[in-house]
Protein backbone atom coordinates (compact mmCIF):
# COMPACT_ATOMS: atom_id res chain seq x y z
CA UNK A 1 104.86 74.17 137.86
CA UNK A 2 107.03 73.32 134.69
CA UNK A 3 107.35 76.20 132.39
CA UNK A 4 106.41 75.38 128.72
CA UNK A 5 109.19 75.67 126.14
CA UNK A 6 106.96 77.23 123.79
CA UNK A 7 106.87 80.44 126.02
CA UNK A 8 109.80 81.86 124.97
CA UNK A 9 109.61 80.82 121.38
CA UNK A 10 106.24 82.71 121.25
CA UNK A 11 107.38 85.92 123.11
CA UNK A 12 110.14 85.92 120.75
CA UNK A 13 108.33 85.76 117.89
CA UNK A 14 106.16 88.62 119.13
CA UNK A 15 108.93 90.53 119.86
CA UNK A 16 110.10 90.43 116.54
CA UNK A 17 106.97 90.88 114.77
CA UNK A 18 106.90 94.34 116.69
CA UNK A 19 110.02 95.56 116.68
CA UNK A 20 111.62 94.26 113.26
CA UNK A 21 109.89 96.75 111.08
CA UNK A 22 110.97 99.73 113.81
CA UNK A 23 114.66 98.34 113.14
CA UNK A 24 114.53 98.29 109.72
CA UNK A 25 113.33 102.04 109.40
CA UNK A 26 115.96 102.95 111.67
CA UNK A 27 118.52 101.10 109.28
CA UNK A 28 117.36 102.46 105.97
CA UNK A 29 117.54 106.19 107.49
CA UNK A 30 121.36 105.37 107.04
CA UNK A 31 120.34 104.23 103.08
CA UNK A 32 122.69 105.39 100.94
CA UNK A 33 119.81 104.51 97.84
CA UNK A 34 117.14 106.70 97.14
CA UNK A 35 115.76 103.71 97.04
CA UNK A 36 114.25 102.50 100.56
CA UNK A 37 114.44 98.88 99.75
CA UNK A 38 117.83 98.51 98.24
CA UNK A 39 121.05 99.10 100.54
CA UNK A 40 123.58 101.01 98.71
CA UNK A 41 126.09 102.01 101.54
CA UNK A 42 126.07 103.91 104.92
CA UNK A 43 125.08 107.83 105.09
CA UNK A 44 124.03 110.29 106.79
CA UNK A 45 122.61 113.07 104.18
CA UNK A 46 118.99 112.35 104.80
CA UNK A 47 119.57 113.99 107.60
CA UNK A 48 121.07 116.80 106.54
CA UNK A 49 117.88 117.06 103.66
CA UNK A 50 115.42 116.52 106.63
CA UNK A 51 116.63 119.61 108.18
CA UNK A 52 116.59 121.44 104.70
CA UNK A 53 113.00 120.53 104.08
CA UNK A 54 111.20 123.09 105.63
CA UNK A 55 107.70 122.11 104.45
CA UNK A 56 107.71 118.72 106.76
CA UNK A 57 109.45 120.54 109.76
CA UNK A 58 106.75 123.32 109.33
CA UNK A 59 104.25 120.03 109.31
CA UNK A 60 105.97 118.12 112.17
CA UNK A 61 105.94 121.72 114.20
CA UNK A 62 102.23 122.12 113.65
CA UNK A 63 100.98 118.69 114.32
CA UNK A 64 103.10 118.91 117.68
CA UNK A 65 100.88 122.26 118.14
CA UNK A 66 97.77 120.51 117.70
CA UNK A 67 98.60 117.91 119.88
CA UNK A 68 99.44 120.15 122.93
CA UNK A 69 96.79 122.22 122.45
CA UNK A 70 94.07 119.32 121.90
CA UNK A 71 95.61 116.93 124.56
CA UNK A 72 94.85 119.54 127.11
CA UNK A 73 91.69 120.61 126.22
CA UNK A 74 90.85 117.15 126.19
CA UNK A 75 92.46 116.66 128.95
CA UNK A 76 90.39 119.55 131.40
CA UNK A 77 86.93 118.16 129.55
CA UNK A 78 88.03 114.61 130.02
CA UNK A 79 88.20 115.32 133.92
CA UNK A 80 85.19 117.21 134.34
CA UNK A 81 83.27 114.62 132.72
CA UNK A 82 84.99 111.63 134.52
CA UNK A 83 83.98 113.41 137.70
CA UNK A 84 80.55 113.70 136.93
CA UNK A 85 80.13 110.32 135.77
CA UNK A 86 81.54 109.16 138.87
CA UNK A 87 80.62 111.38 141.36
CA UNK A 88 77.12 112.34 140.83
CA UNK A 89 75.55 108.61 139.93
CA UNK A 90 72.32 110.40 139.91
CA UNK A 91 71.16 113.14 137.35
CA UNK A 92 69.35 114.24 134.28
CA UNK A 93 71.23 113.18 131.18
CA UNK A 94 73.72 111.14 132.69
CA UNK A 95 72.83 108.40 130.07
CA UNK A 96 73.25 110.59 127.53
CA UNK A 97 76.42 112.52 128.98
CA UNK A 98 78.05 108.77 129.42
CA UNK A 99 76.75 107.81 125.48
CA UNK A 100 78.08 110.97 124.18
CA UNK A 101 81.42 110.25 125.79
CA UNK A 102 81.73 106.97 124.49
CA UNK A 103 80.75 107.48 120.58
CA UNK A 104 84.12 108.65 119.45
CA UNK A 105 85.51 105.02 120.90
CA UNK A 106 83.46 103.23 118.96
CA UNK A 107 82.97 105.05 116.20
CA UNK A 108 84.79 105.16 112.60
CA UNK A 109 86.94 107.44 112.29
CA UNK A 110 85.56 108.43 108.72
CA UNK A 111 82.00 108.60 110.22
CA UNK A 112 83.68 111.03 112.58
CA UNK A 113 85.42 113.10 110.48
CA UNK A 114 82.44 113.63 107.88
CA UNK A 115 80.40 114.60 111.05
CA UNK A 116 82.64 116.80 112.37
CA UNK A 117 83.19 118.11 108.76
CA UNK A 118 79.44 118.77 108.51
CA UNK A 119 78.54 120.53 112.13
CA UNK A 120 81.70 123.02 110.60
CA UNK A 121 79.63 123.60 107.61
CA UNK A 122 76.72 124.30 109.35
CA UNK A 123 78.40 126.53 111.87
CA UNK A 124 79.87 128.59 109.54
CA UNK A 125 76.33 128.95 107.61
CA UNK A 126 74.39 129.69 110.82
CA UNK A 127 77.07 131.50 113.02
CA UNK A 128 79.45 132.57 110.24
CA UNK A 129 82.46 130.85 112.18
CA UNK A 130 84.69 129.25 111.56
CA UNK A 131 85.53 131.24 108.33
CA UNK A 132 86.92 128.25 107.00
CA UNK A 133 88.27 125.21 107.70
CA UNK A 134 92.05 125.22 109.28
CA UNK A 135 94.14 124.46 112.30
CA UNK A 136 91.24 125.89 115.19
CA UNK A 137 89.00 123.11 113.57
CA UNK A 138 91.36 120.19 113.62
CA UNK A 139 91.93 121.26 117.34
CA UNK A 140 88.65 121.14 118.10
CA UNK A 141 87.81 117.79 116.64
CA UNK A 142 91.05 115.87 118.27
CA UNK A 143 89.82 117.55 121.31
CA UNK A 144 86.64 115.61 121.18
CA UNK A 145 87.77 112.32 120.36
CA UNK A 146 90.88 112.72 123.17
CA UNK A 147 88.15 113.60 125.49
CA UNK A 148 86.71 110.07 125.42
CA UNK A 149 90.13 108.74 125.96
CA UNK A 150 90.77 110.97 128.51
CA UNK A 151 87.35 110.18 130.42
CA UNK A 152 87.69 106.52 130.11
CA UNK A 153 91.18 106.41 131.80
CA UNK A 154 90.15 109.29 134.42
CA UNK A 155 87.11 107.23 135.46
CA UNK A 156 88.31 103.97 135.86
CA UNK A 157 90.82 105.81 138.45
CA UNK A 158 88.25 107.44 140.09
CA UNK A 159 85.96 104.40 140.74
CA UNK A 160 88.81 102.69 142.55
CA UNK A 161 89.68 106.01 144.76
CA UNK A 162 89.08 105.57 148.76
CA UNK A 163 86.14 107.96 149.53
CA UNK A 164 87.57 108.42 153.11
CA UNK A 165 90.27 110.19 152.10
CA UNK A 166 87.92 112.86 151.01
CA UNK A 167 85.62 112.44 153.68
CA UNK A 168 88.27 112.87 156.47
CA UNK A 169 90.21 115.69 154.63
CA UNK A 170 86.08 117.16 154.85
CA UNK A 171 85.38 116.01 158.37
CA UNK A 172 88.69 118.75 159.03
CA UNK A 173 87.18 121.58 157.50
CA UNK A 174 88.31 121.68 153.96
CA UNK A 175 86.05 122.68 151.41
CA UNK A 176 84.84 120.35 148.62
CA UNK A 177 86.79 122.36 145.62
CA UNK A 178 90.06 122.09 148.72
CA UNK A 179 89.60 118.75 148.76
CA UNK A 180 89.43 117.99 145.03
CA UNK A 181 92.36 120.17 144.20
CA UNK A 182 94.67 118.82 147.74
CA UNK A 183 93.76 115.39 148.19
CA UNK A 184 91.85 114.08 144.81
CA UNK A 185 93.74 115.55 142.12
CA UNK A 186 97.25 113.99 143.72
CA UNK A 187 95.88 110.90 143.87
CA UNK A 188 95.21 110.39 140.37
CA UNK A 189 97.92 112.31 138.66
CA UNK A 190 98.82 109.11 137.38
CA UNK A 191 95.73 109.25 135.61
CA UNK A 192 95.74 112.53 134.42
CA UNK A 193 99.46 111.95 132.83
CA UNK A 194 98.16 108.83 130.86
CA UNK A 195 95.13 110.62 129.42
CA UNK A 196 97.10 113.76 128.29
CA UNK A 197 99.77 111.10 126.89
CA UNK A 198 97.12 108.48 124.79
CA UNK A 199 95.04 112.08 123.57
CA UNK A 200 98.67 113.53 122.73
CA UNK A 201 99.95 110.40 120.78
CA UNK A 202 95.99 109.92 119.08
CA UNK A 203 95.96 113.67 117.61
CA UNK A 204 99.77 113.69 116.73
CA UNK A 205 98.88 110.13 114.66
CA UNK A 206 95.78 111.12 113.38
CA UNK A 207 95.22 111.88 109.22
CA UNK A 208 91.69 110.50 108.78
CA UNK A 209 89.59 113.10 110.70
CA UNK A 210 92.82 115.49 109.85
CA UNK A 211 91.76 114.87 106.49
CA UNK A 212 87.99 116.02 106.79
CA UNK A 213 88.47 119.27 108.42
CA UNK A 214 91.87 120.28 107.60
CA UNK A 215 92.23 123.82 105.32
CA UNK A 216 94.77 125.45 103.43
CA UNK A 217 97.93 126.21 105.36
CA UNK A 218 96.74 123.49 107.96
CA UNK A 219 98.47 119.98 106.54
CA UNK A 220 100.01 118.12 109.60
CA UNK A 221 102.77 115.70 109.79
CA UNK A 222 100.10 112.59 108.81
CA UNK A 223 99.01 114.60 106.01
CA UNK A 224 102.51 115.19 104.98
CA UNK A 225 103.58 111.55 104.87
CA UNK A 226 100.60 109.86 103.75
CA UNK A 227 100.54 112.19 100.80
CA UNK A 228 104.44 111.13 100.01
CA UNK A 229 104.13 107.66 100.42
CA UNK A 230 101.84 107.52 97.87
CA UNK A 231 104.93 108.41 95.67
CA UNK A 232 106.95 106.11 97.32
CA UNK A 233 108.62 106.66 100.78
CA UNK A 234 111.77 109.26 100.34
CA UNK A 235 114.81 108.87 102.74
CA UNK A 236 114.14 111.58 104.66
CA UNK A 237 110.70 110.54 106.23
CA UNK A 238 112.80 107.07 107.23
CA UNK A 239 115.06 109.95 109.03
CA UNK A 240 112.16 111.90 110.75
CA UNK A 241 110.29 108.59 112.02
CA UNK A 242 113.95 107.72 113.25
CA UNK A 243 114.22 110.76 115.17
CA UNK A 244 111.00 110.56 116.38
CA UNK A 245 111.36 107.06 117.45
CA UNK A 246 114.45 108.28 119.86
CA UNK A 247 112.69 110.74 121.40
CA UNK A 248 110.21 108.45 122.72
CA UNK A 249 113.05 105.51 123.19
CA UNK A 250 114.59 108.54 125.56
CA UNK A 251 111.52 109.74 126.87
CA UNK A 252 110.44 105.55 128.24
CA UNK A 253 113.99 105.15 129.27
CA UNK A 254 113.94 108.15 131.71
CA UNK A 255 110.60 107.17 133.10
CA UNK A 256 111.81 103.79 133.87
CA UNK A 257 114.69 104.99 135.68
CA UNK A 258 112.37 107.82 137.76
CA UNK A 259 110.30 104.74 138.36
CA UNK A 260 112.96 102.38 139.37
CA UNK A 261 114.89 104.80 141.95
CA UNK A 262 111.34 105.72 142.89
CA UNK A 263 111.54 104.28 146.88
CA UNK A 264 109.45 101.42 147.81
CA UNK A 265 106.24 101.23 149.73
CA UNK A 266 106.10 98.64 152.24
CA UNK A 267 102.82 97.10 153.00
């Protein structure tokens, strides 16, 4: 079958369309002008005033806190609930626990925040915690809307998993928390390093729900930038995304490799 002309074209264009803006912020990091739009010579002082500013490295540490933290709570509640959902087909509330799951996905994120926002409130009337709002509350609501994540991915690996496996690894004596943590848990590790990667990269990007339940002392790295763009973007964020950007850049490229040299599987 002939292959269209237009293919390329297309994927080019796509290409472009995601990756020009990337370049560009990469370039202007090197700005010489204050001014992000005009070119006025090669430097590398942003830099230098990045690593000065200790009020955005302060935010970028914290947000990379919360993102830890929340990915793996998310993470352990994300697994429990895939298993359940998978596992035991049959039980009271399992329409509920599988509705509940799936709200955050479809939900607003300003619907989510203000909801989260009020259940804090009320807390803090009825239980007298949390004292007030601050980092323990932003962890707690990127923990429930990385748990959905987390469960969706988790379950869709579990529904394709070869009961025998289990049922052998049974049949020899192992117990069923042996086999979950020996033969189950391997098998979708995979699975388990994608959900703790999409709830890491959802809190570490998130400023809407940030924005609802954050508290003095608590502004992340969103927070930080959204709040300076409205200003006008300064040099020095163009130098942080930059950074940023490399890590992951290094980060994909040493997966690929791992994955490459990885030895392959005949059939």
């Amino acid at each position: 079958m002939k292959r269209s002309p237009l293919i390329p074209i297309i994927a080019t264009a796509g290409f472009i369309f995601l990756y020009a803006p990337i370049i560009s912020l990469v370039v202007f990091s090197f700005n010489d002008n204050r001014l992000v739009t005009v070119w006025g010579g090669f430097t590398t002082r942003w830099y230098g005033e990045l690593f000065a500013n200790s009020k955005l490295l302060l935010a970028a540490v914290r947000s990379l806190e919360i993102a830890t933290i929340a990915a793996s709570i998310a993470l352990v509640l994300g697994t429990l609930c895939a298993v359940c959902l998978v596992r035991f087909r049959r039980f009271r509330g399992r329409s509920v626990l599988a509705g509940t799951v799936a709200a955050p996905l479809v939900m607003p994120d300003v619907i989510t925040g203000l909801a989260l926002l009020l259940l804090f409130a009320t807390a803090r009337t009825l239980i007298g915690w949390p004292a007030q709002n601050g980092i323990p509350t932003i962890i707690i609501a990127h923990s429930v809307v990385c748990m959905a994540y987390v469960t969706v991915v988790v379950q869709s690996r579990l529904s394709e998993l070869d009961l025998s496996l289990e049922e052998a690894a049974m049949d020899l004596g192992a117990t069923p928390v042996r086999v979950f943590f020996d033969i189950t848990l391997p098998i979708i590790a995979p699975a388990l390093v994608s959900g703790w990667l999409l709830g890491f990269t959802i809190s570490l990007d998130d400023v809407v729900i940030a924005q609802f339940v954050a508290g003095p002392g608590s502004t992340t790295l969103p927070m930080e930038i959204f709040s300076k763009v409205r200003l006008g973007v300064s040099p020095d964020i163009n130098a942080l995304a930059t950074i940023i950007i490399g890590i992951v850049a290094l980060g994909v490229g040493i997966a690929t490799v791992l994955q490459l040299r990885r030895p392959k599987v005949r059939a």
